[in-house]
PDB file of N, CA and C in Angstrom:
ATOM      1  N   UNK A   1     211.784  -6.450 -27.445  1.00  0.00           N
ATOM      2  CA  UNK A   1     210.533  -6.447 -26.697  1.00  0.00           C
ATOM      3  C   UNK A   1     210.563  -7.474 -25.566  1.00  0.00           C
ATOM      4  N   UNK A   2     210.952  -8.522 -25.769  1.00  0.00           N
ATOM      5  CA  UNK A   2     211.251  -9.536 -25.037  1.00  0.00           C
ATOM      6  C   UNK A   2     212.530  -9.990 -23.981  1.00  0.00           C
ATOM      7  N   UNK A   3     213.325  -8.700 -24.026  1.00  0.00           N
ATOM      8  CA  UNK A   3     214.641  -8.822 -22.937  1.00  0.00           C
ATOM      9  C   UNK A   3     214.279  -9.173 -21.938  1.00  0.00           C
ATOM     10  N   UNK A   4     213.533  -8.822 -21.096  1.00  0.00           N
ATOM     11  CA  UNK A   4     213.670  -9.415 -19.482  1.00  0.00           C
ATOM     12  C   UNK A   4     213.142 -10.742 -20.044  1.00  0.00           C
ATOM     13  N   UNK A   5     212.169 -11.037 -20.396  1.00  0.00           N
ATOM     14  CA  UNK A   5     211.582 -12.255 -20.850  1.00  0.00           C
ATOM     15  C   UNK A   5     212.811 -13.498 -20.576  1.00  0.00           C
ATOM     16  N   UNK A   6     214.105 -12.813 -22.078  1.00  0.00           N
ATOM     17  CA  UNK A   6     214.697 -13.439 -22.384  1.00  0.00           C
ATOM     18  C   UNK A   6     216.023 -13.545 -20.732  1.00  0.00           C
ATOM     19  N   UNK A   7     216.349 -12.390 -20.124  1.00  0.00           N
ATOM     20  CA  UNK A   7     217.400 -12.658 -19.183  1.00  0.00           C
ATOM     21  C   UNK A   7     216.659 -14.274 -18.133  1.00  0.00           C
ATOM     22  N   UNK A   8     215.119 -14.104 -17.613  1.00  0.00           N
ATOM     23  CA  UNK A   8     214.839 -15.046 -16.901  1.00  0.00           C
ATOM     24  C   UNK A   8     215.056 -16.310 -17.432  1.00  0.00           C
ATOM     25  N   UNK A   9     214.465 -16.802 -18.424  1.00  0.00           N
ATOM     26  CA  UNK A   9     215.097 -17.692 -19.173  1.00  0.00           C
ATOM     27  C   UNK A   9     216.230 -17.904 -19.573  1.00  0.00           C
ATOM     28  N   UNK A  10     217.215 -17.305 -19.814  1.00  0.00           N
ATOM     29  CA  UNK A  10     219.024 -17.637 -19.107  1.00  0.00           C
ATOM     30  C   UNK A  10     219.074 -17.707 -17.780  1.00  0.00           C
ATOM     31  N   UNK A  11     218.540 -17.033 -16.654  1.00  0.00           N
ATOM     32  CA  UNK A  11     219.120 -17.676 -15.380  1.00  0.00           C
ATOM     33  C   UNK A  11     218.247 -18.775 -15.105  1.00  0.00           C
ATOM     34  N   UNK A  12     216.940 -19.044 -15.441  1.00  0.00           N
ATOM     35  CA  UNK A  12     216.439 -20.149 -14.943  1.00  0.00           C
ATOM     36  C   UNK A  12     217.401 -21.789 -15.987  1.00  0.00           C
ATOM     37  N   UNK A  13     217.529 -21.516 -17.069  1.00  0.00           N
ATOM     38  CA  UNK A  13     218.111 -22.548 -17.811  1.00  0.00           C
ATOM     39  C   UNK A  13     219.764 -23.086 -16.673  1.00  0.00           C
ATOM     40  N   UNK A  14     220.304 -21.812 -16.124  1.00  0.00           N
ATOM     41  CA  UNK A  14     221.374 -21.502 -15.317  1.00  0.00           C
ATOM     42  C   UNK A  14     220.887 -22.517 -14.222  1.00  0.00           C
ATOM     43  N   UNK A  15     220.332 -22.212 -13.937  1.00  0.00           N
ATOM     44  CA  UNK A  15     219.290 -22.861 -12.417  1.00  0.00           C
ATOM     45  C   UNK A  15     219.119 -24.638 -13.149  1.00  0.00           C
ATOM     46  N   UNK A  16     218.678 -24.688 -14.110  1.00  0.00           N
ATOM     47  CA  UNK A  16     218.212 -25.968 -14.553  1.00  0.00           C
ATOM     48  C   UNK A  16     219.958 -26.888 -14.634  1.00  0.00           C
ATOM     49  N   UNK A  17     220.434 -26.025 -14.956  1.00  0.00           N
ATOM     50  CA  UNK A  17     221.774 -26.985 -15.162  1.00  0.00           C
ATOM     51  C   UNK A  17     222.162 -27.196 -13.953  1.00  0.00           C
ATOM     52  N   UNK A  18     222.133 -26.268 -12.871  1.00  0.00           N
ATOM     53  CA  UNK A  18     222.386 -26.465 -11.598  1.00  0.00           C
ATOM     54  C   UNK A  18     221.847 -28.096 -10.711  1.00  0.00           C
ATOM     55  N   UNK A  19     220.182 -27.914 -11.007  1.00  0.00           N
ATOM     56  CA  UNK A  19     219.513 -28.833 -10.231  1.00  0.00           C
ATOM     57  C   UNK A  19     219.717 -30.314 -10.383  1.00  0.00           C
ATOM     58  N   UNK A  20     220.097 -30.085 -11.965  1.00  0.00           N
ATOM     59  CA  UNK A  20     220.258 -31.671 -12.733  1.00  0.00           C
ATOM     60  C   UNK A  20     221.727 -32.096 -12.007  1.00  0.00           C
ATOM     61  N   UNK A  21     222.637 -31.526 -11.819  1.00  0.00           N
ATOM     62  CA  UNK A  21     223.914 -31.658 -11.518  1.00  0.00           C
ATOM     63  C   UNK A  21     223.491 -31.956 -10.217  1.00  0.00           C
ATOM     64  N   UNK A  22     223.059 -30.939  -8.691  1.00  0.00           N
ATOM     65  CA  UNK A  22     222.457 -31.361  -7.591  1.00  0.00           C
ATOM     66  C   UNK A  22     221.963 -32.757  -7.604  1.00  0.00           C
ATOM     67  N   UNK A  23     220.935 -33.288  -8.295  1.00  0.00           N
ATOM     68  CA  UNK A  23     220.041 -34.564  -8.492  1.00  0.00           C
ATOM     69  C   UNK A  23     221.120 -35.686  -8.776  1.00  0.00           C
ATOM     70  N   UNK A  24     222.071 -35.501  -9.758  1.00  0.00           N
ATOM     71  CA  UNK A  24     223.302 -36.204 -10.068  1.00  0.00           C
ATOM     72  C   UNK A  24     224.073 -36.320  -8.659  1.00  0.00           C
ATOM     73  N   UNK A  25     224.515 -36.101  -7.709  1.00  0.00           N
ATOM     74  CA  UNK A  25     225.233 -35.911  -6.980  1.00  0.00           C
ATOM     75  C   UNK A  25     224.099 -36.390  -5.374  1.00  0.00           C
ATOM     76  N   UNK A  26     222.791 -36.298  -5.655  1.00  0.00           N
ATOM     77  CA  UNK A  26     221.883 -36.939  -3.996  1.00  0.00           C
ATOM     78  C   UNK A  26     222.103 -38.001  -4.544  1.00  0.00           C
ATOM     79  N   UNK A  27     222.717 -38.899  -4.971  1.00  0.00           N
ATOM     80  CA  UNK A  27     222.815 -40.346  -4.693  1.00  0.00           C
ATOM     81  C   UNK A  27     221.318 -40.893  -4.822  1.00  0.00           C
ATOM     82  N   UNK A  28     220.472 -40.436  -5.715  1.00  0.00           N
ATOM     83  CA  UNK A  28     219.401 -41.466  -5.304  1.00  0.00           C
ATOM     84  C   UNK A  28     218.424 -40.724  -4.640  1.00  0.00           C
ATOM     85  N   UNK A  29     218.802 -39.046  -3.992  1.00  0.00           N
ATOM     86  CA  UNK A  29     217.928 -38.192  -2.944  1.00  0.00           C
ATOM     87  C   UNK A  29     218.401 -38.836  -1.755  1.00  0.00           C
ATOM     88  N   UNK A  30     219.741 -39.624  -1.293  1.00  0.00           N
ATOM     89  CA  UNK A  30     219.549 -39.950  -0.322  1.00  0.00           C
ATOM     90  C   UNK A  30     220.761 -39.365   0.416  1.00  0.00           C
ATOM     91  N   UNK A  31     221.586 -38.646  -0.530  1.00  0.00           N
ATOM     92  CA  UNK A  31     222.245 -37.562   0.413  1.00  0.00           C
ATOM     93  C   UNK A  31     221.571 -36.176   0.679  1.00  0.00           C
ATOM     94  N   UNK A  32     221.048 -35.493   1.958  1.00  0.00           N
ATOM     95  CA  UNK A  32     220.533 -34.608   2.029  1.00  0.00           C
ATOM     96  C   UNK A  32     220.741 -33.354   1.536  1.00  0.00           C
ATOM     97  N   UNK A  33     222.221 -33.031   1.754  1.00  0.00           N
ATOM     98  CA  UNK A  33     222.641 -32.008   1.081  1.00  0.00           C
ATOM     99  C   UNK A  33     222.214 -31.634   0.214  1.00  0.00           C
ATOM    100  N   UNK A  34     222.376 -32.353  -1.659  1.00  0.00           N
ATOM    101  CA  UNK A  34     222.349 -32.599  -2.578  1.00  0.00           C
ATOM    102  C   UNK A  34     220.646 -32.386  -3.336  1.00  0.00           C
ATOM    103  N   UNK A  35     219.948 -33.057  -1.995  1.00  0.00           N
ATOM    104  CA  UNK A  35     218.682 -33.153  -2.900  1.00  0.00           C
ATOM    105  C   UNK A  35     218.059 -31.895  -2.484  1.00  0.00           C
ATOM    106  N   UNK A  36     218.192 -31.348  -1.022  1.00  0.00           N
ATOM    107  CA  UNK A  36     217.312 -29.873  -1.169  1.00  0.00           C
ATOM    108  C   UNK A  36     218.008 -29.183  -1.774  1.00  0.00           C
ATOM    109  N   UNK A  37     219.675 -29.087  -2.447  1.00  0.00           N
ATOM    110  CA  UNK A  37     219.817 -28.189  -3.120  1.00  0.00           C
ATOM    111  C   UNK A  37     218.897 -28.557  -4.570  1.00  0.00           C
ATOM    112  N   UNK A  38     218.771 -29.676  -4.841  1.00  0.00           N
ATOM    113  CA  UNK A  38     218.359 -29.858  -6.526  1.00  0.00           C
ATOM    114  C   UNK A  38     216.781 -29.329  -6.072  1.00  0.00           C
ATOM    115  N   UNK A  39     216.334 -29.676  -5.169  1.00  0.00           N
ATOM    116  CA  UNK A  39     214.793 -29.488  -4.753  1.00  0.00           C
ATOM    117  C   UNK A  39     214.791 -27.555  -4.843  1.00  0.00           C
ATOM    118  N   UNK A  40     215.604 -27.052  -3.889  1.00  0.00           N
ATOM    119  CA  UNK A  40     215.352 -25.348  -4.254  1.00  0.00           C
ATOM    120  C   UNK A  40     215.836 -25.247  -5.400  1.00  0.00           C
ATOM    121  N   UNK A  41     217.116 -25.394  -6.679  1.00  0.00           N
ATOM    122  CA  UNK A  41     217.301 -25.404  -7.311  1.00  0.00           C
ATOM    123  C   UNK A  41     216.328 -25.479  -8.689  1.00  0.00           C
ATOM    124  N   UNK A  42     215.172 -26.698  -9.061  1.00  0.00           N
ATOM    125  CA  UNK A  42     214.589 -26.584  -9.562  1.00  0.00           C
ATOM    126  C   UNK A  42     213.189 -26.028  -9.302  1.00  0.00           C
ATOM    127  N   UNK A  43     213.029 -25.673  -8.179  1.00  0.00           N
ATOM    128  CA  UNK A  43     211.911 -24.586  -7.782  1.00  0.00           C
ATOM    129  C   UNK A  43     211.983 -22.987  -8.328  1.00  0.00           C
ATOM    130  N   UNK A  44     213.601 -22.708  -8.165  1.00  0.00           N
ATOM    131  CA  UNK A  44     213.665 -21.576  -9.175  1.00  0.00           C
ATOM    132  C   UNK A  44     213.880 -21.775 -10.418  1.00  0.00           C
ATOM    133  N   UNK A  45     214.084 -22.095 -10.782  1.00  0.00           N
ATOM    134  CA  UNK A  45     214.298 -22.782 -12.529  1.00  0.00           C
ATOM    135  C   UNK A  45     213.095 -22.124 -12.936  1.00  0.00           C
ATOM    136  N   UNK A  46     212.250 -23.491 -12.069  1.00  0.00           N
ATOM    137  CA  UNK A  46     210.699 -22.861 -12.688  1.00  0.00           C
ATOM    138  C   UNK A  46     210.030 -21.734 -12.259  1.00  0.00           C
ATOM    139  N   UNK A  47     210.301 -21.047 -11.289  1.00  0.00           N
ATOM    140  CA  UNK A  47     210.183 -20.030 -10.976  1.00  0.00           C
ATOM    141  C   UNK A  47     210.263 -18.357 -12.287  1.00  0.00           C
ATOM    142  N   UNK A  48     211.646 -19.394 -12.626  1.00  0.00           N
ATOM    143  CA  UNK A  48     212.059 -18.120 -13.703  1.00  0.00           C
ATOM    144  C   UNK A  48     211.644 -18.061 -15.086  1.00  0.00           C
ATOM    145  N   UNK A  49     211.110 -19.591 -15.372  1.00  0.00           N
ATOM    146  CA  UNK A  49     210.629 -20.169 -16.356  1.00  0.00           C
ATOM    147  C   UNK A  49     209.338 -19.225 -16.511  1.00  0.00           C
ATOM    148  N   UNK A  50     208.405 -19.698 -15.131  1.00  0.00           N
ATOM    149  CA  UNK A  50     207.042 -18.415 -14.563  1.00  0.00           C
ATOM    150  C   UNK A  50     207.190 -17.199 -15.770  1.00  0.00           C
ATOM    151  N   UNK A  51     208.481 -16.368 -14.560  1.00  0.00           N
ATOM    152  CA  UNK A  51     208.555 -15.149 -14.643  1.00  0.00           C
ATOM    153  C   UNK A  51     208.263 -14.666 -16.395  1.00  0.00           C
ATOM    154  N   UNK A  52     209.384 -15.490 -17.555  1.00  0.00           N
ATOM    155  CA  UNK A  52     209.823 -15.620 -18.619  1.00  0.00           C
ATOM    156  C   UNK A  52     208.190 -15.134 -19.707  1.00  0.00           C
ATOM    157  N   UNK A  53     207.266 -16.175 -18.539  1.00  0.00           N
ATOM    158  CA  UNK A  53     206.039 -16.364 -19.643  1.00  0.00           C
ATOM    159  C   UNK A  53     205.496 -15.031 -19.169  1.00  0.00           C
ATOM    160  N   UNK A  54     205.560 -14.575 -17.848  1.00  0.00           N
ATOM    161  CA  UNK A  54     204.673 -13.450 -17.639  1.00  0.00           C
ATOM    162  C   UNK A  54     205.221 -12.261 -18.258  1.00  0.00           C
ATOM    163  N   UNK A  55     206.432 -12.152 -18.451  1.00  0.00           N
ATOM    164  CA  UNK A  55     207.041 -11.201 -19.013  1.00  0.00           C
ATOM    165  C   UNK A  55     206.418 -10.960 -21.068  1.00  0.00           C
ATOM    166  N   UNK A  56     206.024 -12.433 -21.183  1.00  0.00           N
ATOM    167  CA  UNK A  56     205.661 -12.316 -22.440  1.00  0.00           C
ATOM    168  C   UNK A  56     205.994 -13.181 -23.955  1.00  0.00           C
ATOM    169  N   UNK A  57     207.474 -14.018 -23.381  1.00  0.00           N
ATOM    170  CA  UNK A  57     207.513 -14.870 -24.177  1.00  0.00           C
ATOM    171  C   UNK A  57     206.951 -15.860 -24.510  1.00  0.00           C
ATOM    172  N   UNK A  58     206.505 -16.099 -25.678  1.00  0.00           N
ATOM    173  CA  UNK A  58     205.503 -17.235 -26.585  1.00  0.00           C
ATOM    174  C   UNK A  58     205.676 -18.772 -25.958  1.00  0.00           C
ATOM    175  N   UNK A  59     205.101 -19.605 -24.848  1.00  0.00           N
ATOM    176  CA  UNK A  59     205.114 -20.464 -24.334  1.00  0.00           C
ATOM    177  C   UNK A  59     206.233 -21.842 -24.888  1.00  0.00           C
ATOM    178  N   UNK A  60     205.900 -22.519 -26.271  1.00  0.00           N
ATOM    179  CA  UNK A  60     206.551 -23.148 -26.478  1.00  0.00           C
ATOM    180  C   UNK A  60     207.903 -22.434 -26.737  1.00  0.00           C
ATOM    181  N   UNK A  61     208.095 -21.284 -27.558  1.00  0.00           N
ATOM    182  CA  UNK A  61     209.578 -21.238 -26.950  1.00  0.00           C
ATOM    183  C   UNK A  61     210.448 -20.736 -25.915  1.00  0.00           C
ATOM    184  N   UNK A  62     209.550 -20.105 -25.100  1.00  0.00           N
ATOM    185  CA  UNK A  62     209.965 -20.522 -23.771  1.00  0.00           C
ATOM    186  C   UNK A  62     210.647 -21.581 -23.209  1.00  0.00           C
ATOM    187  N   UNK A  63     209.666 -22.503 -23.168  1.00  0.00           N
ATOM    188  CA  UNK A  63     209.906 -23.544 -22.799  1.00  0.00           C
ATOM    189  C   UNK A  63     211.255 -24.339 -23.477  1.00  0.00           C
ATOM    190  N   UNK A  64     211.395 -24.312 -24.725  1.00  0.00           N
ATOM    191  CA  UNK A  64     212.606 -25.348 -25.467  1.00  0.00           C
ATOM    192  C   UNK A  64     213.677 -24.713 -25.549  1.00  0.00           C
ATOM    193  N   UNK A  65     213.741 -23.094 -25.536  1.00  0.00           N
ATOM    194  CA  UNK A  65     214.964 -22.333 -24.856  1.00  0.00           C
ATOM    195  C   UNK A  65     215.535 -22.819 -23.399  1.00  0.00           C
ATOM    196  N   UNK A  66     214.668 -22.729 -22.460  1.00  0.00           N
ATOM    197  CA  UNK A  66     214.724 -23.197 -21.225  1.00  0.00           C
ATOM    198  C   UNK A  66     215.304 -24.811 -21.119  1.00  0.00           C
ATOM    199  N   UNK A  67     214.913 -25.609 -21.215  1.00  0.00           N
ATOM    200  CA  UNK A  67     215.143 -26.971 -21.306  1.00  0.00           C
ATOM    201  C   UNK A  67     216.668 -26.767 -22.141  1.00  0.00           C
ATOM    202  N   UNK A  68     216.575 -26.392 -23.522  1.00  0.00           N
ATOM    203  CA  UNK A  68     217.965 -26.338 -24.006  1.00  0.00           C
ATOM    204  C   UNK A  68     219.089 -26.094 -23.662  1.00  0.00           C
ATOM    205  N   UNK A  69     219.021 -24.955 -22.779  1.00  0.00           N
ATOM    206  CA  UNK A  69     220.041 -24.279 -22.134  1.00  0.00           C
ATOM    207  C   UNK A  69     220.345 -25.030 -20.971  1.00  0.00           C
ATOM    208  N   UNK A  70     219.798 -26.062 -20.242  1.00  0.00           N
ATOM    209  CA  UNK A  70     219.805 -27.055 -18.954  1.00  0.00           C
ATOM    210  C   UNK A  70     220.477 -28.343 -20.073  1.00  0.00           C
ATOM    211  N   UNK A  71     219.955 -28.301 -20.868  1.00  0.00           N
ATOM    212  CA  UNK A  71     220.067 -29.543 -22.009  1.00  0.00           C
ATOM    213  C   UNK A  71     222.108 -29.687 -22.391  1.00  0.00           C
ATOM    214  N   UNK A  72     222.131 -28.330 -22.814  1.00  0.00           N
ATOM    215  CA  UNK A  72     223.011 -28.212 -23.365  1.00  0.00           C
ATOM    216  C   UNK A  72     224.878 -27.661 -22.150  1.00  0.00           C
ATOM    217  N   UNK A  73     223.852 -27.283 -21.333  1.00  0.00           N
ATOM    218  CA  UNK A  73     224.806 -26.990 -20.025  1.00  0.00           C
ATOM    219  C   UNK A  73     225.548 -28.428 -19.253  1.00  0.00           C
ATOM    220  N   UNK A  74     224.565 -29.231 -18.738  1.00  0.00           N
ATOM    221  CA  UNK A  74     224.263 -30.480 -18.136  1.00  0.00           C
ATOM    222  C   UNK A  74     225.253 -31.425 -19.547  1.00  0.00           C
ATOM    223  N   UNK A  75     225.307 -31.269 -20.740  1.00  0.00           N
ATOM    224  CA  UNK A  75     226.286 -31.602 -22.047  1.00  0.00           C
ATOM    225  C   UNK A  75     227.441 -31.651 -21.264  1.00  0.00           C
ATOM    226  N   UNK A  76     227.537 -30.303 -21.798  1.00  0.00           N
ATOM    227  CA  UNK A  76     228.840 -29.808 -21.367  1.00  0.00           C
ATOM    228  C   UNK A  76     229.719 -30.024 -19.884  1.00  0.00           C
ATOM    229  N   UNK A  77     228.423 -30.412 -18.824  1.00  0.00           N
ATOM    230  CA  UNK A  77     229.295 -30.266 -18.132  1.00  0.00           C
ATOM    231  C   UNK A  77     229.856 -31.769 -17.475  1.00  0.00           C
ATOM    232  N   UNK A  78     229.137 -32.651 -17.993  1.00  0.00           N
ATOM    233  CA  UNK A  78     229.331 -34.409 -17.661  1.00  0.00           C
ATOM    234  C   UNK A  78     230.739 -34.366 -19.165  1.00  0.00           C
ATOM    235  N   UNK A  79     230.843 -34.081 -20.143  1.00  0.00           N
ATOM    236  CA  UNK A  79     232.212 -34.098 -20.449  1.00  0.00           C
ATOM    237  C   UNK A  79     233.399 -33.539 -19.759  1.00  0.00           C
ATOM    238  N   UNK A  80     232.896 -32.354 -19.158  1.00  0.00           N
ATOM    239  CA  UNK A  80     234.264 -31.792 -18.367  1.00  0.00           C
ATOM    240  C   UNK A  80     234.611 -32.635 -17.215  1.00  0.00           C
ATOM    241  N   UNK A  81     233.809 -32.665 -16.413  1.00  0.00           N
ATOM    242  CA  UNK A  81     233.568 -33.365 -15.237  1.00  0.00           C
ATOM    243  C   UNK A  81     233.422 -34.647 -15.007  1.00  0.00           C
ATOM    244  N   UNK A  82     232.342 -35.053 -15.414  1.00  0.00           N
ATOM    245  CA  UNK A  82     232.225 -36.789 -14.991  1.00  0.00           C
ATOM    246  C   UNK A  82     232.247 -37.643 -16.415  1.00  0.00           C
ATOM    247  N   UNK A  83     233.959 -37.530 -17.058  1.00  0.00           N
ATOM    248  CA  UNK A  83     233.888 -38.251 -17.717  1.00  0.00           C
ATOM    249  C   UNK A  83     232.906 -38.885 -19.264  1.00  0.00           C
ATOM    250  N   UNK A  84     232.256 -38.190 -19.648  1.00  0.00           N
ATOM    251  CA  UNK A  84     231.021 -38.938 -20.561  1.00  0.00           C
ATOM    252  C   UNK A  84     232.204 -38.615 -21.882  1.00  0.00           C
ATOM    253  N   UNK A  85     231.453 -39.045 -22.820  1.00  0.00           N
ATOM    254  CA  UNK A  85     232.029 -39.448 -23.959  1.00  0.00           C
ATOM    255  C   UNK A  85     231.951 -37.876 -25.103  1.00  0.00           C
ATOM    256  N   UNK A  86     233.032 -37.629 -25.801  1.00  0.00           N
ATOM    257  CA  UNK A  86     232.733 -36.011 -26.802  1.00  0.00           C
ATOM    258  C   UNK A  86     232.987 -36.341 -27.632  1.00  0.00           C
ATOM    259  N   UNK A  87     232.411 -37.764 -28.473  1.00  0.00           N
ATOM    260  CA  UNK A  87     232.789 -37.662 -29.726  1.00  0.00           C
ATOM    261  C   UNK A  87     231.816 -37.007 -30.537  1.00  0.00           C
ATOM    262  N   UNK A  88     232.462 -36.914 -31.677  1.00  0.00           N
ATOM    263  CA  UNK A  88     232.099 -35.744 -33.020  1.00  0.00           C
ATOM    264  C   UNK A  88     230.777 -35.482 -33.126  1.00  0.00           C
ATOM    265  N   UNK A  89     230.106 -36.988 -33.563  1.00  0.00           N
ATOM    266  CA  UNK A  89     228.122 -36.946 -33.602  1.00  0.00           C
ATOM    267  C   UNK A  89     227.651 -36.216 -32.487  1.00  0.00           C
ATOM    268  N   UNK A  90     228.196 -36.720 -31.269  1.00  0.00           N
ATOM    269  CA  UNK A  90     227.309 -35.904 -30.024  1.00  0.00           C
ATOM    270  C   UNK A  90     227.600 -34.224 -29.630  1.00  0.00           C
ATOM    271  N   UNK A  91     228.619 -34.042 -30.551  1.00  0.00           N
ATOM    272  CA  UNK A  91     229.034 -32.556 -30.307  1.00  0.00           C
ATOM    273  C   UNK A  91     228.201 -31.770 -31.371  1.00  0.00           C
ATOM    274  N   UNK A  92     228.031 -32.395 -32.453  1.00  0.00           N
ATOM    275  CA  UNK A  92     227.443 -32.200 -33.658  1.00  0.00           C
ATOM    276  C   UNK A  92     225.930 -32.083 -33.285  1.00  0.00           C
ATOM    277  N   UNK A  93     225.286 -32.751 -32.620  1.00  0.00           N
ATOM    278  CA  UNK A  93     224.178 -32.667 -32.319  1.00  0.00           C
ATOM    279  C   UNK A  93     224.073 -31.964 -31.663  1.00  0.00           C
ATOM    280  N   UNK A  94     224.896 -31.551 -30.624  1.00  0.00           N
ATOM    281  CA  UNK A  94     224.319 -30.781 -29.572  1.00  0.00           C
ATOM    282  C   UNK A  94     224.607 -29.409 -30.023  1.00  0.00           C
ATOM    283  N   UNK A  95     225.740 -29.123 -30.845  1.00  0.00           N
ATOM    284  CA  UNK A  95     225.587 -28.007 -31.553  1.00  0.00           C
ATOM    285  C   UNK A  95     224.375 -27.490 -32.566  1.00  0.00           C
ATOM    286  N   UNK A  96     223.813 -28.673 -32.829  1.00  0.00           N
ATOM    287  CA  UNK A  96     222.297 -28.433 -33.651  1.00  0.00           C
ATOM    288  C   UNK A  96     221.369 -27.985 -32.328  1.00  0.00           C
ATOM    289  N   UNK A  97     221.393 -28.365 -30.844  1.00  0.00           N
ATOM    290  CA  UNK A  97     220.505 -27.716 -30.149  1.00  0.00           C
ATOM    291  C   UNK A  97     220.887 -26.365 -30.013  1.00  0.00           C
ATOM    292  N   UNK A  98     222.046 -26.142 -30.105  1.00  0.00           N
ATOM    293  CA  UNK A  98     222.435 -24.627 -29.810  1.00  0.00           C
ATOM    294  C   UNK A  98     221.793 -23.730 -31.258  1.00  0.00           C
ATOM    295  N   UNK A  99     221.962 -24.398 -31.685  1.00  0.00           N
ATOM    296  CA  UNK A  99     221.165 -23.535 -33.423  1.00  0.00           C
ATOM    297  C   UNK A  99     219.970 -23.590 -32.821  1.00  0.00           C
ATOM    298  N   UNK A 100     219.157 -24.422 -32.882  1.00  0.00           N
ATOM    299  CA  UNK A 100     217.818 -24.453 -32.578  1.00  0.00           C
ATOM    300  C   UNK A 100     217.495 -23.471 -31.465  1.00  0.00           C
ATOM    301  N   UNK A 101     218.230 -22.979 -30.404  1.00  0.00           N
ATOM    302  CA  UNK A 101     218.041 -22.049 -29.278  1.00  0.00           C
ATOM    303  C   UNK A 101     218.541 -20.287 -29.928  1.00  0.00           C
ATOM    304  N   UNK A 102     218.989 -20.578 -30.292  1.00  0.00           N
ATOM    305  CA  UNK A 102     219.332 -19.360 -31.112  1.00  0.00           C
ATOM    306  C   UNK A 102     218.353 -18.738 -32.175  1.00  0.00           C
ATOM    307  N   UNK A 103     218.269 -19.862 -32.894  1.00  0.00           N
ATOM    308  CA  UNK A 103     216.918 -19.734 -34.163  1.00  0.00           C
ATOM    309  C   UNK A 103     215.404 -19.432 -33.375  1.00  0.00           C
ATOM    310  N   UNK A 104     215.161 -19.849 -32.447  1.00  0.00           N
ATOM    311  CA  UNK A 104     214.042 -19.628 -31.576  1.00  0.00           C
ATOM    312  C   UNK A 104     213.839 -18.046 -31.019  1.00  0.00           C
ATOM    313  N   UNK A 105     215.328 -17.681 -30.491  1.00  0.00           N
ATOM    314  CA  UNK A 105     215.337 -16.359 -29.789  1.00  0.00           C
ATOM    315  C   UNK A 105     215.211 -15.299 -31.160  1.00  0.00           C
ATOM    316  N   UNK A 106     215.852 -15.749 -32.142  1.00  0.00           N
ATOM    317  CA  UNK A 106     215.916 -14.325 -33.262  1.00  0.00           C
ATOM    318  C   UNK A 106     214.455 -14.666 -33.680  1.00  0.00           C
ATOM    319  N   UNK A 107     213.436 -15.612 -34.129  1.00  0.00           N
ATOM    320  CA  UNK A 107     212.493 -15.490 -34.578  1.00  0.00           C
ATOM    321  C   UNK A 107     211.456 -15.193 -34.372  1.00  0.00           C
ATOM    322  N   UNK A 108     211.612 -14.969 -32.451  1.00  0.00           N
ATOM    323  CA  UNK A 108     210.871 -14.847 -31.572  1.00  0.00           C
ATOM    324  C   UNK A 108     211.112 -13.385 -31.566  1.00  0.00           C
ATOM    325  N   UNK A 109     211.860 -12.887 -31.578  1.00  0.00           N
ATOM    326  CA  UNK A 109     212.209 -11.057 -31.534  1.00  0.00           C
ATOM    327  C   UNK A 109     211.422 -10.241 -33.174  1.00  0.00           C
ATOM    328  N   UNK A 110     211.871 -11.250 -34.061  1.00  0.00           N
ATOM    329  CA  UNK A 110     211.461 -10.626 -35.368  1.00  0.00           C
ATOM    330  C   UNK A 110     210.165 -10.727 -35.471  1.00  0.00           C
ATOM    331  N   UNK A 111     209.403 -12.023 -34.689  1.00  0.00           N
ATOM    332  CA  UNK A 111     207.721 -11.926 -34.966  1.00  0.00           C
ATOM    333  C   UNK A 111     207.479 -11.046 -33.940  1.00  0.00           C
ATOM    334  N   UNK A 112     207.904 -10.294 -32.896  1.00  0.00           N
ATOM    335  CA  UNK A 112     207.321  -9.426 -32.011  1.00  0.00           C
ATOM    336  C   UNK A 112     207.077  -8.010 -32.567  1.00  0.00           C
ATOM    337  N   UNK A 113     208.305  -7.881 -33.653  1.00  0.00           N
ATOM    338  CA  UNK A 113     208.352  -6.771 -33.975  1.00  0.00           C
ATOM    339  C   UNK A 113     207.003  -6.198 -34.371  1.00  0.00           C
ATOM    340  N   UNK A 114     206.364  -7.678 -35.509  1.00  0.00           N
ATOM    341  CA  UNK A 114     205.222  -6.881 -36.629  1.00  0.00           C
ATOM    342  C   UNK A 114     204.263  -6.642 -35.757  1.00  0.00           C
TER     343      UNK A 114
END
């Protein structure tokens, strides 16, 4: 019931990992480049975030899908990239957000059903 719901909320989470990375990279907002990309960047985020609720998905998990998927992207991508730290606890945890985003989407489909 909730597919498009659910595609906007993957590209806006897409978008969210984007902007945070943009924001990482304006120095502060004081490289221009950088910050209108994070500035349009998180304008669609939320944009799609919008779309997500009008389409019909249940607000709070909307929302902690969304954030998660920026949460868990923005993870992943300061280990590949800029160095941050992957030990076990923080992989462990962040694999508990990925449960938690998962557990949200199936429970959210099964209460639509009734």
């Amino acid at each position: 019931m909730y597919g498009k719901g659910w595609r906007y909320i993957a590209i806006g989470g897409l978008f969210e990992i984007v902007w945070v990375i943009a924001m990482k990279y304006s120095n502060g907002f004081t490289d221009v480049f950088w910050s209108v990309a994070s500035v349009i960047f998180i304008a669609l985020s939320m944009l799609m975030l919008s779309k997500a609720l009008d389409a019909g998905l249940p607000m709070g998990t909307a929302y902690a899908v969304w954030v998660g998927i920026g949460a868990v992207g923005v993870f992943a991508y300061g280990i590949m990239f800029m160095g941050d730290p992957s030990d076990i606890l923080r992989i462990l945890f962040v694999a508990m957000i990925v449960a938690g985003i998962a557990g949200l989407q199936r429970t959210s489909e099964r209460t639509s059903d009734q």
